[in-house]
N, C-alpha and C. Protein backbone atom coordinates (compact mmCIF):
# COMPACT_ATOMS: atom_id res chain seq x y z
N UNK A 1 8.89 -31.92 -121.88
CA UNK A 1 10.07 -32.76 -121.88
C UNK A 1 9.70 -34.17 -121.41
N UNK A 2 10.31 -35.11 -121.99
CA UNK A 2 9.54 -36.65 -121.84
C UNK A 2 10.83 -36.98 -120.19
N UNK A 3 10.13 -38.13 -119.81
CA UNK A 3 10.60 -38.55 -118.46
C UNK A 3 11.83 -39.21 -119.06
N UNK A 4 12.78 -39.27 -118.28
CA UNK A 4 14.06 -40.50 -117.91
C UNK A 4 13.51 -41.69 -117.12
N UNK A 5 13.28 -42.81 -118.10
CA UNK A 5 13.01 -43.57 -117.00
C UNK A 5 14.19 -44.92 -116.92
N UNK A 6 15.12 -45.04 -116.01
CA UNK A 6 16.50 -45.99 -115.63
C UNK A 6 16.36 -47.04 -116.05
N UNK A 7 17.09 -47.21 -116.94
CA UNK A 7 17.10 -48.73 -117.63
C UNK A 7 16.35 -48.52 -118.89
N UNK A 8 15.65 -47.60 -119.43
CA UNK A 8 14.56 -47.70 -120.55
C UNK A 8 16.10 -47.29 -121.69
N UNK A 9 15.45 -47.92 -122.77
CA UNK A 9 16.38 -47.92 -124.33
C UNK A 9 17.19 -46.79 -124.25
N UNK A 10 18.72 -46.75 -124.39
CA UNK A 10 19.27 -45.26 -124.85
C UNK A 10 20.14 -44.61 -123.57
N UNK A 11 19.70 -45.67 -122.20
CA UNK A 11 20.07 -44.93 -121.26
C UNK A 11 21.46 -45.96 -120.71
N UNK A 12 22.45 -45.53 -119.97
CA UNK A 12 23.52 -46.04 -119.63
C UNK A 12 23.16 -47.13 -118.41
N UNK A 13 21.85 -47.25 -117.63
CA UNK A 13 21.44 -48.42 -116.72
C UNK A 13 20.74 -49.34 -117.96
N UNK A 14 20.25 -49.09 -119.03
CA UNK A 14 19.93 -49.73 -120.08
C UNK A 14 21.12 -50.82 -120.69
N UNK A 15 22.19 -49.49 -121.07
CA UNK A 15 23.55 -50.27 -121.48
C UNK A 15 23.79 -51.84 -120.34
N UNK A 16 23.67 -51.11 -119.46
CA UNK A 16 24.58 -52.62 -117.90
C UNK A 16 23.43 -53.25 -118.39
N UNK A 17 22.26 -53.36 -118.35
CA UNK A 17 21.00 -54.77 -118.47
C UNK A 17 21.93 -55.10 -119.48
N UNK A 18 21.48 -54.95 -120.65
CA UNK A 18 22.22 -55.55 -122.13
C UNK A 18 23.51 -56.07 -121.97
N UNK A 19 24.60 -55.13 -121.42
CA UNK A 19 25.89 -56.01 -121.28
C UNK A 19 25.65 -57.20 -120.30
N UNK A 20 24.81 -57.28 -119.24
CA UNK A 20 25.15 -58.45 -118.71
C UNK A 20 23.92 -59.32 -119.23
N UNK A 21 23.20 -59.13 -119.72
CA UNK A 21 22.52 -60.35 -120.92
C UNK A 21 23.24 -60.63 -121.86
N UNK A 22 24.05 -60.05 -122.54
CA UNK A 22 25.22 -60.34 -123.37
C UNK A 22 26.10 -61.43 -122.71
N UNK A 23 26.31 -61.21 -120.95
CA UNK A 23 27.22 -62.41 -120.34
C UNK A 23 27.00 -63.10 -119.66
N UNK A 24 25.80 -62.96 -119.19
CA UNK A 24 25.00 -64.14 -119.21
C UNK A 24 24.37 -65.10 -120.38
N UNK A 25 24.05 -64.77 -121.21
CA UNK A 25 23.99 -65.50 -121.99
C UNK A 25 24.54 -66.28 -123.25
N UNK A 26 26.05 -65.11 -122.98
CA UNK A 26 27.18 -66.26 -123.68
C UNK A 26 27.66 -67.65 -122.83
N UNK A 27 27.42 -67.06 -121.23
CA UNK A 27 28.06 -67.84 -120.10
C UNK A 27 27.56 -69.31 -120.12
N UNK A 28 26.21 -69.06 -120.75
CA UNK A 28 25.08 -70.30 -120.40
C UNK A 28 25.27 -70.88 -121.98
N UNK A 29 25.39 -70.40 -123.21
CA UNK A 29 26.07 -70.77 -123.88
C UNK A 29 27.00 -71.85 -124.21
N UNK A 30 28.46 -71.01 -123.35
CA UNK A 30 29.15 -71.40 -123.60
C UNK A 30 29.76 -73.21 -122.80
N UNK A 31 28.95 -73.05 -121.42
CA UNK A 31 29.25 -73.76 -120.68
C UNK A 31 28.10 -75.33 -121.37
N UNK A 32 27.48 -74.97 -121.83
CA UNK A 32 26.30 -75.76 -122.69
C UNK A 32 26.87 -76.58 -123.98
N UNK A 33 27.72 -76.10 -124.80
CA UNK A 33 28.53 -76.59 -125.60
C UNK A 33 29.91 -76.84 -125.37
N UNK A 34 30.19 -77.27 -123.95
CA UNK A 34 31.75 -77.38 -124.07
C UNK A 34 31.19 -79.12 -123.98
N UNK A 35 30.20 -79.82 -123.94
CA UNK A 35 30.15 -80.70 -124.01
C UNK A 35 29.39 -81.75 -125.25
N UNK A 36 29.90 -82.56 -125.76
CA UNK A 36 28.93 -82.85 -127.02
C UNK A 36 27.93 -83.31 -127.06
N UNK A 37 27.58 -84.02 -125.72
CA UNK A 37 26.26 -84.94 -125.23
C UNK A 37 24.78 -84.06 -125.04
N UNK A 38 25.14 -82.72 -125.47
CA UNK A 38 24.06 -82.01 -124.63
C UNK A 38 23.10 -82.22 -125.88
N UNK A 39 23.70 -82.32 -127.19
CA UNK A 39 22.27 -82.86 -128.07
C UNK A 39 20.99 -84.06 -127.75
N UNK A 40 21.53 -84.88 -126.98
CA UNK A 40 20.53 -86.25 -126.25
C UNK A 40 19.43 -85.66 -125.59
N UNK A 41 19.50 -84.51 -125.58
CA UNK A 41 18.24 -84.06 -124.84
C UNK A 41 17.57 -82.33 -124.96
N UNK A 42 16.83 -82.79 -125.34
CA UNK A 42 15.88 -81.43 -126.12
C UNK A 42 15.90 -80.43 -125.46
N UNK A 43 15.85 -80.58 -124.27
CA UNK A 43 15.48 -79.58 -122.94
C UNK A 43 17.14 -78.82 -123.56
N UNK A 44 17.98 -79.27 -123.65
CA UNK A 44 19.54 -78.76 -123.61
C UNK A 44 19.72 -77.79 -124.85
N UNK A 45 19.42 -78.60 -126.29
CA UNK A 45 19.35 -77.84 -127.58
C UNK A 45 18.44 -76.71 -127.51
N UNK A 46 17.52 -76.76 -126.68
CA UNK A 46 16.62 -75.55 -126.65
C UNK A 46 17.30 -74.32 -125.79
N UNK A 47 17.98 -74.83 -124.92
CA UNK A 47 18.54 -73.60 -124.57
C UNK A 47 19.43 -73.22 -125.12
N UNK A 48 20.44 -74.30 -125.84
CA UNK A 48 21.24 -73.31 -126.97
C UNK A 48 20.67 -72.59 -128.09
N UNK A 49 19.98 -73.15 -128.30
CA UNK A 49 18.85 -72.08 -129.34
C UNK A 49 18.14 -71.09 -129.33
N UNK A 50 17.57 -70.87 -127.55
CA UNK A 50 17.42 -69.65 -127.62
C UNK A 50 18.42 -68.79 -127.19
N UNK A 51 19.60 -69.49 -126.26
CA UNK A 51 20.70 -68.44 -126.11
C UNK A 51 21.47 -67.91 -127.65
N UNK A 52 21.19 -68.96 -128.05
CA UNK A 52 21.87 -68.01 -129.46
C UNK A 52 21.09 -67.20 -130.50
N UNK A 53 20.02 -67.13 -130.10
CA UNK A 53 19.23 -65.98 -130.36
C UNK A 53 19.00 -64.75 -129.35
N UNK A 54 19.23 -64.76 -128.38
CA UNK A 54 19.51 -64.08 -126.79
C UNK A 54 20.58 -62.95 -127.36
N UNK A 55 21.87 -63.99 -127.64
CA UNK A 55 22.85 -63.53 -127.66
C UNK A 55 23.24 -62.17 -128.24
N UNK A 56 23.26 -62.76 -129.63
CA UNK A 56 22.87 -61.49 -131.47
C UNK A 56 21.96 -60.12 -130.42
N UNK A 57 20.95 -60.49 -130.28
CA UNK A 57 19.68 -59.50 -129.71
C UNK A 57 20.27 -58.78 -128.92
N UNK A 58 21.00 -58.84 -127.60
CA UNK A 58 21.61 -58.59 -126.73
C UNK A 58 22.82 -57.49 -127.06
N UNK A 59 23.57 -57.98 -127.74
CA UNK A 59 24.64 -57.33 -128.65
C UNK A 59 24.04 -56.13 -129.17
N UNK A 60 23.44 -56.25 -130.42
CA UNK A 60 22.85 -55.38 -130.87
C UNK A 60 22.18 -54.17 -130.05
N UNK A 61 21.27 -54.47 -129.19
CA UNK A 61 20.80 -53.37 -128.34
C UNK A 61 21.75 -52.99 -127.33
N UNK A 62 23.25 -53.36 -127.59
CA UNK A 62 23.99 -52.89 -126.17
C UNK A 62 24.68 -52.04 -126.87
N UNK A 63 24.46 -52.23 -128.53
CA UNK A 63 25.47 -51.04 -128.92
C UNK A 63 24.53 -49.66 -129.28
N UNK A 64 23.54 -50.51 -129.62
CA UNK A 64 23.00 -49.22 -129.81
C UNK A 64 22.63 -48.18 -128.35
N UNK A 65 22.68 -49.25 -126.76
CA UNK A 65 22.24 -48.32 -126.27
C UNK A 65 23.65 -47.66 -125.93
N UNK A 66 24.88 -48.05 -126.43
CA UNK A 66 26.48 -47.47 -126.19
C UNK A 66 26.22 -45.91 -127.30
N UNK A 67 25.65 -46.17 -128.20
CA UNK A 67 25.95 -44.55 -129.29
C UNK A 67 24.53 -43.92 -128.33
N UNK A 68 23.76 -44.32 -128.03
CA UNK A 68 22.66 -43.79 -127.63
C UNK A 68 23.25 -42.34 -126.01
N UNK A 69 24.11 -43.87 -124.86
CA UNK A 69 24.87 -42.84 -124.56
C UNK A 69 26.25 -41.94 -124.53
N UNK A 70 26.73 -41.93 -125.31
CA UNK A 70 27.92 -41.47 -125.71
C UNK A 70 27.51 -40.13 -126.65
N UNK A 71 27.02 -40.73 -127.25
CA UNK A 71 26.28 -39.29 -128.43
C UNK A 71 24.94 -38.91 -127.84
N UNK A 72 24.80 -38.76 -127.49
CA UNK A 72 23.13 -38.35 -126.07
C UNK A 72 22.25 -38.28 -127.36
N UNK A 73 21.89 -39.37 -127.99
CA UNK A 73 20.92 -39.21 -128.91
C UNK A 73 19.76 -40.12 -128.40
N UNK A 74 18.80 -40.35 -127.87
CA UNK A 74 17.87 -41.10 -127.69
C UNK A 74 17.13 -41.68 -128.56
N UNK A 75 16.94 -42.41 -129.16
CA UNK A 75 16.05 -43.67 -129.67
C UNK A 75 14.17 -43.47 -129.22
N UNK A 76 13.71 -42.40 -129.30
CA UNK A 76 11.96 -42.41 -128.84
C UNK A 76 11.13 -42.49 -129.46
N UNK A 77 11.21 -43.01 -130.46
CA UNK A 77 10.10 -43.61 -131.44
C UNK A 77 9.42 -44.91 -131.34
N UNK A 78 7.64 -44.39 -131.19
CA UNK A 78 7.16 -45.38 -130.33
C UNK A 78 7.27 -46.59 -131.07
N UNK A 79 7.53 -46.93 -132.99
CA UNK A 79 7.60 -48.49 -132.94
C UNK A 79 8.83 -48.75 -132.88
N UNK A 80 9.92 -48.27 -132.68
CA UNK A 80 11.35 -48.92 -132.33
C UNK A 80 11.15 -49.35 -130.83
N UNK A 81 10.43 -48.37 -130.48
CA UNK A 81 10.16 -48.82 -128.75
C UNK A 81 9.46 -49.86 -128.93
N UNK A 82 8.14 -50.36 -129.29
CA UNK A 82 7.28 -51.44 -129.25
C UNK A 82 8.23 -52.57 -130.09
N UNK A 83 9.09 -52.26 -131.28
CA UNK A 83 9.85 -53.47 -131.38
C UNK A 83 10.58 -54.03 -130.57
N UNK A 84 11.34 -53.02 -129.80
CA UNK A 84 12.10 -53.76 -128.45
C UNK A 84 11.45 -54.26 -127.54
N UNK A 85 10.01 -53.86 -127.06
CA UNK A 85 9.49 -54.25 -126.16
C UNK A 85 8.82 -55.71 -126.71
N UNK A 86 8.81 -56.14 -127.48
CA UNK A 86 8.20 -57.26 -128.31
C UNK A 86 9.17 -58.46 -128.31
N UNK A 87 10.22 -58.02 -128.99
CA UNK A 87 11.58 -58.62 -128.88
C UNK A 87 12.08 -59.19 -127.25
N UNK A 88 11.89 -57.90 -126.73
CA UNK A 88 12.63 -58.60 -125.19
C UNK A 88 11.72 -59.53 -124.62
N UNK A 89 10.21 -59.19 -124.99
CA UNK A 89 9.41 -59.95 -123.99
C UNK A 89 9.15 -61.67 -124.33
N UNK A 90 9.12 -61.37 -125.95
CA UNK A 90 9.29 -62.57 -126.46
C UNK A 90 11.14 -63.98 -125.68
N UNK A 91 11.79 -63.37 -126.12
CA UNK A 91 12.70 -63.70 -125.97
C UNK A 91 13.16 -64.27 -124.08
N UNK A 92 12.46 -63.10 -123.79
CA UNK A 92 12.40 -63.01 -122.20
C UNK A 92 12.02 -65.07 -121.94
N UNK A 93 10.81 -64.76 -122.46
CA UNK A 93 9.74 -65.96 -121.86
C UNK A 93 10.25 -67.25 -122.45
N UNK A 94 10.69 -66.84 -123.65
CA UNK A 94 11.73 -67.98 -124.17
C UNK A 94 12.75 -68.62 -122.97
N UNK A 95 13.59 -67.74 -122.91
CA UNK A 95 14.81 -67.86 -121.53
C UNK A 95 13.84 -68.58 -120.44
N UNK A 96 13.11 -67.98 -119.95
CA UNK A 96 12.56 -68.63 -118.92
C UNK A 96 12.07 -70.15 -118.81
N UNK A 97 11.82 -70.42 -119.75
CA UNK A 97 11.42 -71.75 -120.78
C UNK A 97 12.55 -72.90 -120.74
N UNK A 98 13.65 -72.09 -121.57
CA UNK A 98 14.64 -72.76 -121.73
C UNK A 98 15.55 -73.30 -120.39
N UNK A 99 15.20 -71.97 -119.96
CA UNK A 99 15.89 -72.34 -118.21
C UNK A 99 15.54 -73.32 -117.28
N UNK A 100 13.94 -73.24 -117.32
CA UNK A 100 13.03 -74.02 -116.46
C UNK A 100 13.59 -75.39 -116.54
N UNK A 101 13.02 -75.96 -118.38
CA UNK A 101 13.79 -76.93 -118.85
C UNK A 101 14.85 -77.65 -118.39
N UNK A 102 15.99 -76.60 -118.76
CA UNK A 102 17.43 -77.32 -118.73
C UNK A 102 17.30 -77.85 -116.95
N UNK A 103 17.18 -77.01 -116.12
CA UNK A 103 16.93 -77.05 -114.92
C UNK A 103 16.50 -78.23 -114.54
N UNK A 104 15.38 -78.41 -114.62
CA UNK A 104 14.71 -79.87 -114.48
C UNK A 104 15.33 -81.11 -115.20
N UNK A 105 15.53 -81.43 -116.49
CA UNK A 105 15.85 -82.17 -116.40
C UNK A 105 17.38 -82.55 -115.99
N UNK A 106 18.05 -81.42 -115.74
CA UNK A 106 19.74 -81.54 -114.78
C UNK A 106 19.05 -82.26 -113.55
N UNK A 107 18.18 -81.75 -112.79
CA UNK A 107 18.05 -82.08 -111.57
C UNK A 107 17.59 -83.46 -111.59
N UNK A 108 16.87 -84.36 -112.86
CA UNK A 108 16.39 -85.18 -113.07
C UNK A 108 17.65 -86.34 -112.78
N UNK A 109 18.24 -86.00 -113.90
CA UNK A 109 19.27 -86.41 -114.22
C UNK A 109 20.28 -86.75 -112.92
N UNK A 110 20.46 -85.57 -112.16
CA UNK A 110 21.53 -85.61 -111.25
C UNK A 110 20.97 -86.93 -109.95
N UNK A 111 19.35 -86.89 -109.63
CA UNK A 111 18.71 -88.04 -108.81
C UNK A 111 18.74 -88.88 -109.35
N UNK A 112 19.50 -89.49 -110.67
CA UNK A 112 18.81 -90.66 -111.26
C UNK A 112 20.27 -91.32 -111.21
N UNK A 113 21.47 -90.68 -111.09
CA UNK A 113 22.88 -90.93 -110.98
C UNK A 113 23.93 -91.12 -112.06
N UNK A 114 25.01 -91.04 -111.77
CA UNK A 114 26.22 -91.53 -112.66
C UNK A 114 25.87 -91.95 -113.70
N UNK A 115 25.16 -92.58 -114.24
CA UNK A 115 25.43 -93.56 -115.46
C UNK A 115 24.96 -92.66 -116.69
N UNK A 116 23.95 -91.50 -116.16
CA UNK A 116 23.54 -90.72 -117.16
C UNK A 116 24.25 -89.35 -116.99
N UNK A 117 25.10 -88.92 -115.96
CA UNK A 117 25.36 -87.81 -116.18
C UNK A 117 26.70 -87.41 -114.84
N UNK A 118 27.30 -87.35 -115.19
CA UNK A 118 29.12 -87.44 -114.57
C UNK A 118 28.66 -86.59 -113.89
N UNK A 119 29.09 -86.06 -112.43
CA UNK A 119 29.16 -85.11 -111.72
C UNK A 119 29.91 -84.09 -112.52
N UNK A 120 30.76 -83.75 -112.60
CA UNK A 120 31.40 -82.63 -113.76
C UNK A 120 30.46 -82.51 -114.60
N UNK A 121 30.07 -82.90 -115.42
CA UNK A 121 29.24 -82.32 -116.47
C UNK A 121 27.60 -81.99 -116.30
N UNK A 122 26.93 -82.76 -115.02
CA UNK A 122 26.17 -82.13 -114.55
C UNK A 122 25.85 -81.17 -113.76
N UNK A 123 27.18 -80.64 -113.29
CA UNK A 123 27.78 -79.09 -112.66
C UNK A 123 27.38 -78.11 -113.87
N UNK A 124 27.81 -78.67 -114.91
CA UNK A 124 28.24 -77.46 -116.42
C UNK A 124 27.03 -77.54 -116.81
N UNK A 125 25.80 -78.14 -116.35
CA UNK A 125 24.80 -78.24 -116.97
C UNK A 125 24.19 -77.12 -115.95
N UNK A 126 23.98 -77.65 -115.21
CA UNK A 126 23.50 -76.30 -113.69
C UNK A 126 23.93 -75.04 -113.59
N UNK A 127 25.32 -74.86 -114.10
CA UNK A 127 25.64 -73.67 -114.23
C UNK A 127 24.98 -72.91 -115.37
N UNK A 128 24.98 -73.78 -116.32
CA UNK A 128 24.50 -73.11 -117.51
C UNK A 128 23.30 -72.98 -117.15
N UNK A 129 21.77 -73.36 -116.71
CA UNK A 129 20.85 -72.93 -116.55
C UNK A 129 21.16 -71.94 -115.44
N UNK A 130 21.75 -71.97 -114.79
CA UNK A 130 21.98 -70.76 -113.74
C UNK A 130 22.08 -69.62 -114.60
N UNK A 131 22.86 -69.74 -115.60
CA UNK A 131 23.49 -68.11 -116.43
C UNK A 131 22.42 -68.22 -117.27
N UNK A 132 21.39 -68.98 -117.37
CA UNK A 132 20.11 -68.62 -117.98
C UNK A 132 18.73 -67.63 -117.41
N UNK A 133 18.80 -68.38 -116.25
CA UNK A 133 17.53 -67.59 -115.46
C UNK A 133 18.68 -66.43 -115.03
N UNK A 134 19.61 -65.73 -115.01
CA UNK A 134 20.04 -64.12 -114.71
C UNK A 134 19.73 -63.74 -115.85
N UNK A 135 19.85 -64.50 -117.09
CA UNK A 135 19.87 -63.50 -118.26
C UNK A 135 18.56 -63.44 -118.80
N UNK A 136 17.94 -64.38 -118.34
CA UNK A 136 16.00 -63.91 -118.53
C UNK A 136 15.93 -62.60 -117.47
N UNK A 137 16.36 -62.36 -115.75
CA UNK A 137 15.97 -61.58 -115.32
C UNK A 137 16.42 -60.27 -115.70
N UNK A 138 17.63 -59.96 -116.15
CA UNK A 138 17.72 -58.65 -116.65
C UNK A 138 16.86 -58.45 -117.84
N UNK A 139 16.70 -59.28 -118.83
CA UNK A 139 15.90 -59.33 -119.89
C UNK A 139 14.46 -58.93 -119.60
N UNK A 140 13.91 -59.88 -118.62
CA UNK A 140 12.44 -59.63 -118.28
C UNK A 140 12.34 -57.88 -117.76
N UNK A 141 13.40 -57.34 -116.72
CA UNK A 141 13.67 -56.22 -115.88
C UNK A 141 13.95 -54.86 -117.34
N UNK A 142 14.67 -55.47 -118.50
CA UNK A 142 14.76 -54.55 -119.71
C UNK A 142 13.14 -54.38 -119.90
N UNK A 143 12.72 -55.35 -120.48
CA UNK A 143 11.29 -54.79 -121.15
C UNK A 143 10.35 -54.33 -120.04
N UNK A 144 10.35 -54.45 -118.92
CA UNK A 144 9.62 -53.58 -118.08
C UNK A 144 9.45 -52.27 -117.56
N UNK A 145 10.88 -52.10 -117.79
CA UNK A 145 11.31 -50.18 -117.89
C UNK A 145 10.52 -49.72 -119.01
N UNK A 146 11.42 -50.97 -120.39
CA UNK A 146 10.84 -50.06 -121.56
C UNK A 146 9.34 -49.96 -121.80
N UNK A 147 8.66 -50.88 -121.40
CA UNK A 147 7.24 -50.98 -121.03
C UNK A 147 6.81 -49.91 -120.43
N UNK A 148 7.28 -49.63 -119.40
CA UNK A 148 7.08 -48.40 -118.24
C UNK A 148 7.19 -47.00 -119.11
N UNK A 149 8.36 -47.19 -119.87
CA UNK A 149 8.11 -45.81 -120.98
C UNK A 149 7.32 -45.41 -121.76
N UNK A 150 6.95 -46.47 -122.43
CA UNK A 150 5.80 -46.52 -123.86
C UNK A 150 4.73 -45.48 -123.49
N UNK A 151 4.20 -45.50 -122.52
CA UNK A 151 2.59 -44.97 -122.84
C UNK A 151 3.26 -43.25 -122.77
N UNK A 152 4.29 -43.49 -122.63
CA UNK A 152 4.95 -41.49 -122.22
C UNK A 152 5.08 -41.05 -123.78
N UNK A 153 4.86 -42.15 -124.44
CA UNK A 153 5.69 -41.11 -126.27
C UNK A 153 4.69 -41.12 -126.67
């Protein structure tokens, strides 16, 4: 009989990672485009770009790990496993990227003053890298379970 390991694909601590990369990374998203200026700077479009690739990804593996537990069917096939583990890790390092980014140059921005960046909207900028680096860490914390599983199938 193969191990349970918490959080790996299929399992209901699996499901919570995915749902809250799902809201974290609409969060960082969403707070990223409530403003139109965020195109002026690359660091910004990049994190909408990979959150909206985050996003789709996120979704998808939250439903599947929803039939996975509801219908106790497990998902253990080692290249669906190595695709997820590929996918998250990729994506993972992306987030981290994008986060780092947005991060820095907010903070850039926020020492350099007013004229480039309103207190309000450099809040919505901080927040949004905030709901970035949670949704890399559940992300990074997904592919490490599922990592942790692989060599078992």
């Amino acid at each position: 009989m193969m191990e349970q390991v918490p959080g790996a694909l299929g399992t209901s601590a699996s499901l919570a990672l995915r749902l809250g990369q799902t809201i974290f990374s609409s969060a960082s998203l969403l707070f990223m485009c409530l403003d139109v200026e965020f195109y002026n700077y690359t660091s910004f479009s990049y994190l909408v770009t990979v959150m909206a690739l985050v996003t789709p990804w996120s979704v998808s593996l939250a439903l599947i790990d929803a039939y996975s537990v509801f219908i106790k069917c497990l998902p253990r096939q080692p290249r669906v496993l190595l695709i997820v583990i590929v996918g998250d890790w990729t994506l993972s390092f992306l987030s981290l990227a994008a986060a780092c980014s947005t991060a820095s140059v907010t903070s850039l921005l926020v020492n350099v003053g007013t004229p480039y960046c309103w207190s309000k909207l450099c809040s919505r900028y901080q927040f949004s890298a905030a709901m970035a680096f949670l949704s890399w860490f559940l992300s990074f914390a997904s592919t490490l379970f599922n990592l942790w599983l692989l060599p078992s199938l």
